[in-house]
C-alpha atoms as a PDB file:
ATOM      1  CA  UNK A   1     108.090  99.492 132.476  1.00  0.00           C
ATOM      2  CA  UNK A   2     110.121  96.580 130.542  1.00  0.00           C
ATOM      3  CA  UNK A   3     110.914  99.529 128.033  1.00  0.00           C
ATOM      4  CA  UNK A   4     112.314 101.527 130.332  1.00  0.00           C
ATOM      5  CA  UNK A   5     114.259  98.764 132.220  1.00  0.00           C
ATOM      6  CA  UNK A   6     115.661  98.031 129.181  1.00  0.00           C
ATOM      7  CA  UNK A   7     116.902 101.178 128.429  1.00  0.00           C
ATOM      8  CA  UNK A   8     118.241 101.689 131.565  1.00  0.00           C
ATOM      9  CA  UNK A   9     120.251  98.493 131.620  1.00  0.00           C
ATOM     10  CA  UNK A  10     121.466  99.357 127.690  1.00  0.00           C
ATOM     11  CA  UNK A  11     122.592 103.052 129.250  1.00  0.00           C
ATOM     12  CA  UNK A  12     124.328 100.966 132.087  1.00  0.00           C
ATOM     13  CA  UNK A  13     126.441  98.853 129.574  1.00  0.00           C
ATOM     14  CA  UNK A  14     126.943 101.646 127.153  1.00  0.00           C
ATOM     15  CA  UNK A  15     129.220 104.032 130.171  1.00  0.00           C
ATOM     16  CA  UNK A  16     131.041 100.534 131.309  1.00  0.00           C
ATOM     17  CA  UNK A  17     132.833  99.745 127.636  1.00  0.00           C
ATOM     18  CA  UNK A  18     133.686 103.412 127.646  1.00  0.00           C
ATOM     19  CA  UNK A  19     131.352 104.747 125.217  1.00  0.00           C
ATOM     20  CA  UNK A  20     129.500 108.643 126.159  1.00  0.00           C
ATOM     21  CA  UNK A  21     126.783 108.181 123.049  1.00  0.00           C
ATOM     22  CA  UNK A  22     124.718 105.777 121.918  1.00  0.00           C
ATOM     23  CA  UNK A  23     121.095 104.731 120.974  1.00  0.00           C
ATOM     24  CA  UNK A  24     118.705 101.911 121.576  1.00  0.00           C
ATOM     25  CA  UNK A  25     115.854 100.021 119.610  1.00  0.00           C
ATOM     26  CA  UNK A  26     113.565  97.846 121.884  1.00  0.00           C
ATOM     27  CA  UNK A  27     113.171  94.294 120.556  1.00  0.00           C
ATOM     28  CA  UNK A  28     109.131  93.466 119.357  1.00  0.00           C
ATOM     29  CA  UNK A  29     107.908  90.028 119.578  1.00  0.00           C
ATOM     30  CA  UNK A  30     110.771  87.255 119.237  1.00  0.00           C
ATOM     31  CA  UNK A  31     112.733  89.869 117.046  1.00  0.00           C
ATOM     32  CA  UNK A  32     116.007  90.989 118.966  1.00  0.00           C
ATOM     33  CA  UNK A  33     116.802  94.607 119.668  1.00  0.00           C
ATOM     34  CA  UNK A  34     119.590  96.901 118.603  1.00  0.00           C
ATOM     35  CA  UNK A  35     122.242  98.842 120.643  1.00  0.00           C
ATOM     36  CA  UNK A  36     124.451 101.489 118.655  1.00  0.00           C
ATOM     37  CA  UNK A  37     127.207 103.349 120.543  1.00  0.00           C
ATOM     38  CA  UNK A  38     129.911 105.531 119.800  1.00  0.00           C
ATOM     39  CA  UNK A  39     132.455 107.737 121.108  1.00  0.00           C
ATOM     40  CA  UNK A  40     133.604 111.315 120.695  1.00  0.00           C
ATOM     41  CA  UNK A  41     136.717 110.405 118.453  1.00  0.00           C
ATOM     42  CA  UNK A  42     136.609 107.789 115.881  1.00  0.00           C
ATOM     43  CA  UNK A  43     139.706 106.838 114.230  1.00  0.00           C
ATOM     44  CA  UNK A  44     139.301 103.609 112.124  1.00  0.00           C
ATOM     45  CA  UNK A  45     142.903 102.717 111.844  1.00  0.00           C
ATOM     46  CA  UNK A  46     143.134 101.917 115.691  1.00  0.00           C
ATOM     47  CA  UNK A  47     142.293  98.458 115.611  1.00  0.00           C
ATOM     48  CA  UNK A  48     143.829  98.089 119.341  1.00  0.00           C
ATOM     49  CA  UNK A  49     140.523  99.949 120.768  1.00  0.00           C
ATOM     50  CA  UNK A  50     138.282  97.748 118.808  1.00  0.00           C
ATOM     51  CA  UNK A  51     140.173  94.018 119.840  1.00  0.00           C
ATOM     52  CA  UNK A  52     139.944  95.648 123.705  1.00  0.00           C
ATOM     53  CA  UNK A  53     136.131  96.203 123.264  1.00  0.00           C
ATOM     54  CA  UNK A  54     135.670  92.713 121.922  1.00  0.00           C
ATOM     55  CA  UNK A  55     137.122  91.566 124.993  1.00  0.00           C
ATOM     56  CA  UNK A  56     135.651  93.240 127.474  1.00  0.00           C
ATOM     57  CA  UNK A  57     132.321  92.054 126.002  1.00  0.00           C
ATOM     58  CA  UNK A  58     133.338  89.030 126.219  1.00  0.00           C
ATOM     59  CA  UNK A  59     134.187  88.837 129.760  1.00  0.00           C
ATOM     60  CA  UNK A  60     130.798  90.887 130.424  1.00  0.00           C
ATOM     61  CA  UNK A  61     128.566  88.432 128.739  1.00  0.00           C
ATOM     62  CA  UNK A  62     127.240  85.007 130.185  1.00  0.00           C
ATOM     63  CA  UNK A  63     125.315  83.922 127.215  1.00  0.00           C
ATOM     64  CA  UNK A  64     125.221  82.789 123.649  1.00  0.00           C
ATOM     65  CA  UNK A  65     126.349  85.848 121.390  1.00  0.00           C
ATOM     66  CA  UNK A  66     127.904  86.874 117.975  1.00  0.00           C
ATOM     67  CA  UNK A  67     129.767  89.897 117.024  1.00  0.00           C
ATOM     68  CA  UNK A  68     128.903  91.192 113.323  1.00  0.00           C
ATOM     69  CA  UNK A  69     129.964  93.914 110.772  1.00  0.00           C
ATOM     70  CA  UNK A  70     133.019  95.703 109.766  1.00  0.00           C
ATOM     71  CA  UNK A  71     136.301  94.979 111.196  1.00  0.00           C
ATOM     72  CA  UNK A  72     138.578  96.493 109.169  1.00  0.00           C
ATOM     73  CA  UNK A  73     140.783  93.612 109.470  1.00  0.00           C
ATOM     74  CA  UNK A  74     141.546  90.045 107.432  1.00  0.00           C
ATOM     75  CA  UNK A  75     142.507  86.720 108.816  1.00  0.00           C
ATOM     76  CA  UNK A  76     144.630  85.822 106.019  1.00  0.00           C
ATOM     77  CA  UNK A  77     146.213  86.737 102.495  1.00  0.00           C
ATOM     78  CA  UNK A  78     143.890  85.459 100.748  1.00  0.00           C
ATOM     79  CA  UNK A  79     141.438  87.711 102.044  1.00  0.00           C
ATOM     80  CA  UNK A  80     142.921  90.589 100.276  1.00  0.00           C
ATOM     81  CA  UNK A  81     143.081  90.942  96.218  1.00  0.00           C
ATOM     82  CA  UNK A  82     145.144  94.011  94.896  1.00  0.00           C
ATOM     83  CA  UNK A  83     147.614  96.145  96.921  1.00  0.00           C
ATOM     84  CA  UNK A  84     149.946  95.823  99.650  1.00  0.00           C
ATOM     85  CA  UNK A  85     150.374  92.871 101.591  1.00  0.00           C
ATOM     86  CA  UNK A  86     148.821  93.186 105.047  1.00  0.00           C
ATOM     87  CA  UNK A  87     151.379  92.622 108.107  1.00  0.00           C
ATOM     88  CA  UNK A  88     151.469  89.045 109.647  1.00  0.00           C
ATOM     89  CA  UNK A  89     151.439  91.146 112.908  1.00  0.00           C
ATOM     90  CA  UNK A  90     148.239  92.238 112.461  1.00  0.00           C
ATOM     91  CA  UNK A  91     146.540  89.388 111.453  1.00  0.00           C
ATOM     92  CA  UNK A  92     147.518  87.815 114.351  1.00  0.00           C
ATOM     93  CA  UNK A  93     146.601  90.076 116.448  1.00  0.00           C
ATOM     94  CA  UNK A  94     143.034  89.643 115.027  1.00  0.00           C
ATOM     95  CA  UNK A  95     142.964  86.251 115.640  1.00  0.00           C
ATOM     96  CA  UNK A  96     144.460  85.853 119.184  1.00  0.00           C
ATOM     97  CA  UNK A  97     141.087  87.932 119.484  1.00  0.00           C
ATOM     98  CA  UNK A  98     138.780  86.049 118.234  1.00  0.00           C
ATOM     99  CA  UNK A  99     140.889  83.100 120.155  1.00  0.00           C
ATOM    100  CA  UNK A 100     140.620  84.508 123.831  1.00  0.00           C
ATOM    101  CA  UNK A 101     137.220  85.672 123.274  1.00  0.00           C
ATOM    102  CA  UNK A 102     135.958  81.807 122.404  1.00  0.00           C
ATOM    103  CA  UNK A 103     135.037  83.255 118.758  1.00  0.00           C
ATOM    104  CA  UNK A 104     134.982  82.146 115.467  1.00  0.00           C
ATOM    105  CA  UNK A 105     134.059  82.238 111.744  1.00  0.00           C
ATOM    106  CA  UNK A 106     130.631  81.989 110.981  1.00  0.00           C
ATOM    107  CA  UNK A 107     131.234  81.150 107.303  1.00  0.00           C
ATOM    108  CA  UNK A 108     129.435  82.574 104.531  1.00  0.00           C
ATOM    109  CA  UNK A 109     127.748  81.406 100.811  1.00  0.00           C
ATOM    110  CA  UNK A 110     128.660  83.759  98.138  1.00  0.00           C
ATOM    111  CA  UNK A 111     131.314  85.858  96.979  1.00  0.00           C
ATOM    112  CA  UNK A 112     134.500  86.071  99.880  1.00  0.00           C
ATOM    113  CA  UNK A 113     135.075  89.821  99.306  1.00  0.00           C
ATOM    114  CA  UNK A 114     132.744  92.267 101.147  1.00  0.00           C
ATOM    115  CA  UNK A 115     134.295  95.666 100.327  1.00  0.00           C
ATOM    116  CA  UNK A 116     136.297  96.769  97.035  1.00  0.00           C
ATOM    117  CA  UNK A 117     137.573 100.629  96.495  1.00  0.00           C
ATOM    118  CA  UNK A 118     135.989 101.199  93.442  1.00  0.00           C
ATOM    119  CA  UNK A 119     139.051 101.592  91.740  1.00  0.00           C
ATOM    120  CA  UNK A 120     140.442 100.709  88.327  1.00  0.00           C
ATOM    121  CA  UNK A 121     142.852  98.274  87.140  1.00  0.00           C
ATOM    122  CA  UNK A 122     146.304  98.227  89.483  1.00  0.00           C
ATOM    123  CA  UNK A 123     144.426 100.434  92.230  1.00  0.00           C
ATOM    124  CA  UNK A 124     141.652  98.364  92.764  1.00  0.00           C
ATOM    125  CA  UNK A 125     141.694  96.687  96.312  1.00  0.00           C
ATOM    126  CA  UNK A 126     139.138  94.371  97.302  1.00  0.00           C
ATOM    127  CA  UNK A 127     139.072  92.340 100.944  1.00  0.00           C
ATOM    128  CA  UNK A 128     136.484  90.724 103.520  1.00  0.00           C
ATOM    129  CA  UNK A 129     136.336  93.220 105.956  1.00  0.00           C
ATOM    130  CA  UNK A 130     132.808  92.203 107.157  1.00  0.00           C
ATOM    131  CA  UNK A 131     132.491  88.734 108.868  1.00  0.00           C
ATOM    132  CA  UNK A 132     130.647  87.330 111.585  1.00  0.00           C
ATOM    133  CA  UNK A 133     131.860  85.523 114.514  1.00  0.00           C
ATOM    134  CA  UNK A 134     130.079  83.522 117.476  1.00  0.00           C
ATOM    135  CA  UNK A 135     130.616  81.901 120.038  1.00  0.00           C
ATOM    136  CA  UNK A 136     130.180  77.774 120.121  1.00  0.00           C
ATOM    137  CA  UNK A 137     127.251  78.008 122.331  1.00  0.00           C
ATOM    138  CA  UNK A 138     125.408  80.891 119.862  1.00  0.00           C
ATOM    139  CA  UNK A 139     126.822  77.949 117.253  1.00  0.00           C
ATOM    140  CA  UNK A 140     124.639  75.365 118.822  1.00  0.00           C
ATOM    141  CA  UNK A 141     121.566  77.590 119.956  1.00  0.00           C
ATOM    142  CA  UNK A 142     121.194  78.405 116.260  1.00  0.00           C
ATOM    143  CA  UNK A 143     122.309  75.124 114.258  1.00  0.00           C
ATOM    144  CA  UNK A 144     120.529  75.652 111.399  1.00  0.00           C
ATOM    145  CA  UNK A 145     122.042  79.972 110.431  1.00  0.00           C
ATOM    146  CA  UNK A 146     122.855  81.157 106.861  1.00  0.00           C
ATOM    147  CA  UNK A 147     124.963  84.244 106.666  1.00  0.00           C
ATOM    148  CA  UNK A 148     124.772  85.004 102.554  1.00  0.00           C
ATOM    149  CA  UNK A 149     127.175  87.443 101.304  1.00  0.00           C
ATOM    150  CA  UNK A 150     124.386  89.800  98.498  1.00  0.00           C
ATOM    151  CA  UNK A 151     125.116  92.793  96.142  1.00  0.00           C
ATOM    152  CA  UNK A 152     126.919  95.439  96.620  1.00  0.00           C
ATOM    153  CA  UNK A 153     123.784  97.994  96.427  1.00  0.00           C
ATOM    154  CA  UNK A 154     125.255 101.236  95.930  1.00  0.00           C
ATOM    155  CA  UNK A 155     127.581 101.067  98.560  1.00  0.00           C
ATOM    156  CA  UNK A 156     131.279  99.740  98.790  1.00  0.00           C
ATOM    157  CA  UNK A 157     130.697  97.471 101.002  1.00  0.00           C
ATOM    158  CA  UNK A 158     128.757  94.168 100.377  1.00  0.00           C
ATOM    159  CA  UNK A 159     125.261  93.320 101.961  1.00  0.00           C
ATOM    160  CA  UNK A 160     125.529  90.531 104.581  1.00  0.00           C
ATOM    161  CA  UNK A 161     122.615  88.616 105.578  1.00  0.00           C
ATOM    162  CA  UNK A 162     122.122  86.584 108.809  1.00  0.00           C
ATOM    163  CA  UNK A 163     119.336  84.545 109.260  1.00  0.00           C
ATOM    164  CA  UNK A 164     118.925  82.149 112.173  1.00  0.00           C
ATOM    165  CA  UNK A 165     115.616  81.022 111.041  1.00  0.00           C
ATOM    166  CA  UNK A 166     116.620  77.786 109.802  1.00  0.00           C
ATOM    167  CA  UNK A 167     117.554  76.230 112.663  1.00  0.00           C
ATOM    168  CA  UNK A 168     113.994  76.295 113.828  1.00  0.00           C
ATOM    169  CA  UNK A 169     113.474  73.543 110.800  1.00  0.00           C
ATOM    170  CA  UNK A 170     111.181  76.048 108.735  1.00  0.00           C
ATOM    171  CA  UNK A 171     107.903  73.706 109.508  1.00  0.00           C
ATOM    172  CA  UNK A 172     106.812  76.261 112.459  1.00  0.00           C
ATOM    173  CA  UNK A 173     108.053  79.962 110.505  1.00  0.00           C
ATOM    174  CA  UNK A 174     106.005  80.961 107.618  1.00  0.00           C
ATOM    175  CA  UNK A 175     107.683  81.827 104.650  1.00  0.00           C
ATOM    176  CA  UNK A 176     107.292  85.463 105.823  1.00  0.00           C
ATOM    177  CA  UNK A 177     109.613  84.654 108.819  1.00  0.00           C
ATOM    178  CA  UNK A 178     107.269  85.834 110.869  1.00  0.00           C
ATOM    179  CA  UNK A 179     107.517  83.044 113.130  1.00  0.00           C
ATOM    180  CA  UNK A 180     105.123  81.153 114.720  1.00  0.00           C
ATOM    181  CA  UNK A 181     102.265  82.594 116.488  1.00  0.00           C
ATOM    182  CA  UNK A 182     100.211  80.874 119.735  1.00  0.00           C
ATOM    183  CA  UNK A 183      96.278  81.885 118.897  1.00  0.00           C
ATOM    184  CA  UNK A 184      94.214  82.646 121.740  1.00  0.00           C
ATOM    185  CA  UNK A 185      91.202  81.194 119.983  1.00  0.00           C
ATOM    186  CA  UNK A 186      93.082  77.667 120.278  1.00  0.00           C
ATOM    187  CA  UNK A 187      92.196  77.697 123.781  1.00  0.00           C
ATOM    188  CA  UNK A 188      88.486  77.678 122.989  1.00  0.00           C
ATOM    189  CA  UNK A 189      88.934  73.963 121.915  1.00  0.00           C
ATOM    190  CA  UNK A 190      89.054  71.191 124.454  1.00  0.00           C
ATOM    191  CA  UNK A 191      91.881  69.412 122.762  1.00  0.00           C
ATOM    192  CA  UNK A 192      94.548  72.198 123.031  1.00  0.00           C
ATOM    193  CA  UNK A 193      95.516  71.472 126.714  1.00  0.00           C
ATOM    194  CA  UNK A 194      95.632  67.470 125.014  1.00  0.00           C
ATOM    195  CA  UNK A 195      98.210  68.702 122.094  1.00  0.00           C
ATOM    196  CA  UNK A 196     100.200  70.730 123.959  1.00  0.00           C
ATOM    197  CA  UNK A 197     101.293  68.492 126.668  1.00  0.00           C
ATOM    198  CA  UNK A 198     101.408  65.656 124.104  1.00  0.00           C
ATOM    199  CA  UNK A 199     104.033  67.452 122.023  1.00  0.00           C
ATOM    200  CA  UNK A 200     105.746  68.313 125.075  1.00  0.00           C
ATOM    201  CA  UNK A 201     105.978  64.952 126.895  1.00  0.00           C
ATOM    202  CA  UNK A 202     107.894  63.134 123.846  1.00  0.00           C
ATOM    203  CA  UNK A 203     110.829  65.334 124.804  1.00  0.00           C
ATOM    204  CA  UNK A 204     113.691  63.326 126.198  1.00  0.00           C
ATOM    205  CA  UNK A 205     115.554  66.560 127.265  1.00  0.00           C
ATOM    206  CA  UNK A 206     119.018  65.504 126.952  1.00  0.00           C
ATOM    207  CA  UNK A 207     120.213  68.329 125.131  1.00  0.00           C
ATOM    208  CA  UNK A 208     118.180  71.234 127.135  1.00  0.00           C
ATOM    209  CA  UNK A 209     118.795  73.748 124.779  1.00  0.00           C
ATOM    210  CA  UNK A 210     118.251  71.359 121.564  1.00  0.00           C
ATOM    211  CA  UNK A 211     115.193  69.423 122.987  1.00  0.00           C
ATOM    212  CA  UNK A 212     113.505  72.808 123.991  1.00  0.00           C
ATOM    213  CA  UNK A 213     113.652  74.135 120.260  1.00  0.00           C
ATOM    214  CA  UNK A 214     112.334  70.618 119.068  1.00  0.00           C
ATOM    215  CA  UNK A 215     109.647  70.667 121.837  1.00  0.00           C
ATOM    216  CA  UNK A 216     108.342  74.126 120.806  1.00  0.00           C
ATOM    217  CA  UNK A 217     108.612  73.372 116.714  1.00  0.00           C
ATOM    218  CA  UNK A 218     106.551  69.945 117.157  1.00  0.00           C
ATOM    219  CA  UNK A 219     104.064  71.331 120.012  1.00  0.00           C
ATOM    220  CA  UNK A 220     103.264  74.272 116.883  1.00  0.00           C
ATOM    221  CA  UNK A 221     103.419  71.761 114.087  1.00  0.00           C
ATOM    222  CA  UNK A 222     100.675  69.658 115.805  1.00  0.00           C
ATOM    223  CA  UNK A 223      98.585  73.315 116.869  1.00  0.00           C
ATOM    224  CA  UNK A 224      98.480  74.384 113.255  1.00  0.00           C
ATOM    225  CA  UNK A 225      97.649  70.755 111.927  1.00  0.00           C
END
């Protein structure tokens, strides 16, 4: 039933930003789920249709979210290495985007450029297409994020990595990332209730969002130990 709910809901969401195809992976465990869509023409040079989706997301979500992948766009000059210059106007208009949608930068660690042409000496064009951008409450939900810029693995386009793990302070995830995992056989010992609401009631809960990820990494740091 919670499959098909979510389905539904994804389907729902798909037809309101104006897209006729698209397909749906179900989240598993604490892992989040993917939603592709796509419409019937796909030209990449009209960046006017992408900056309109990006705000009507916007204005359709309530919570915490980031936007990630290629946007075909730069913020600034330095962005770009080889080539013509890219129009003032257009940078701009990416970043009255990101501006009205309460978006911004996430940053990265590695090498800036995240797509290159392949091309030799004066026709070689390299920029940082791919970037991800959140809002300031997805900012404080996951304090701790890396987003690594890796190889480019036979592709022109550069491997970006986002991983919120950190934030969780590492103590609870194994090095796996599989995240920590409540055991029912815990329950079989008389001091579980004990632990658990011990962990819990040294929460000051001033920060909800902040003292809830603190309460749930020390309530499994003092389960496992």
């Amino acid at each position: 039933m919670e499959t098909y709910l979510w389905g539904r809901r994804a389907n729902a969401i798909k037809h309101q930003i104006g897209f006729p195809h698209g397909i749906f992976v179900d989240s598993i465990g604490r892992s989040g789920g993917l939603a592709l869509c796509w419409n019937e023409d796909v030209h990449a040079s009209r960046r006017r249709h992408t900056w309109d989706l990006i705000r009507r997301l916007a204005l359709m979500s309530t919570q915490p979210w980031c936007c990630l992948g290629d946007f075909n766009a730069i913020l600034c000059h330095d962005e770009k290495l080889g080539g013509s210059k890219k129009s003032n106007l257009s940078m701009n208009r990416f970043h009255r985007v990101l501006e009205n949608c309460g978006l911004s930068d996430l940053g990265f660690e590695g090498d800036m450029i995240t797509w290159n042409n392949g091309r030799g000496d004066v026709a070689n064009v390299q920029e940082r297409l791919d970037r991800r951008v959140a809002t300031l409450e997805w900012r404080s939900l996951f304090l701790g994020y890396k987003l690594s810029h890796l190889d480019l693995w036979g592709s022109d386009h550069r491997v970006i990595l986002l991983d919120i793990y950190p934030s969780l302070g590492g103590t609870v995830c194994s090095s796996s990332r599989r995240g920590f995992r409540f055991e029912p056989a815990w329950l079989c010992d008389d001091k579980c209730i004990e632990v658990v609401a011990r962990s819990w009631q040294s929460c000051n809960f001033s920060g909800l969002v902040k003292s809830f990820l603190s309460g749930l990494k020390k309530c499994g740091t003092n389960l496992i130990s």
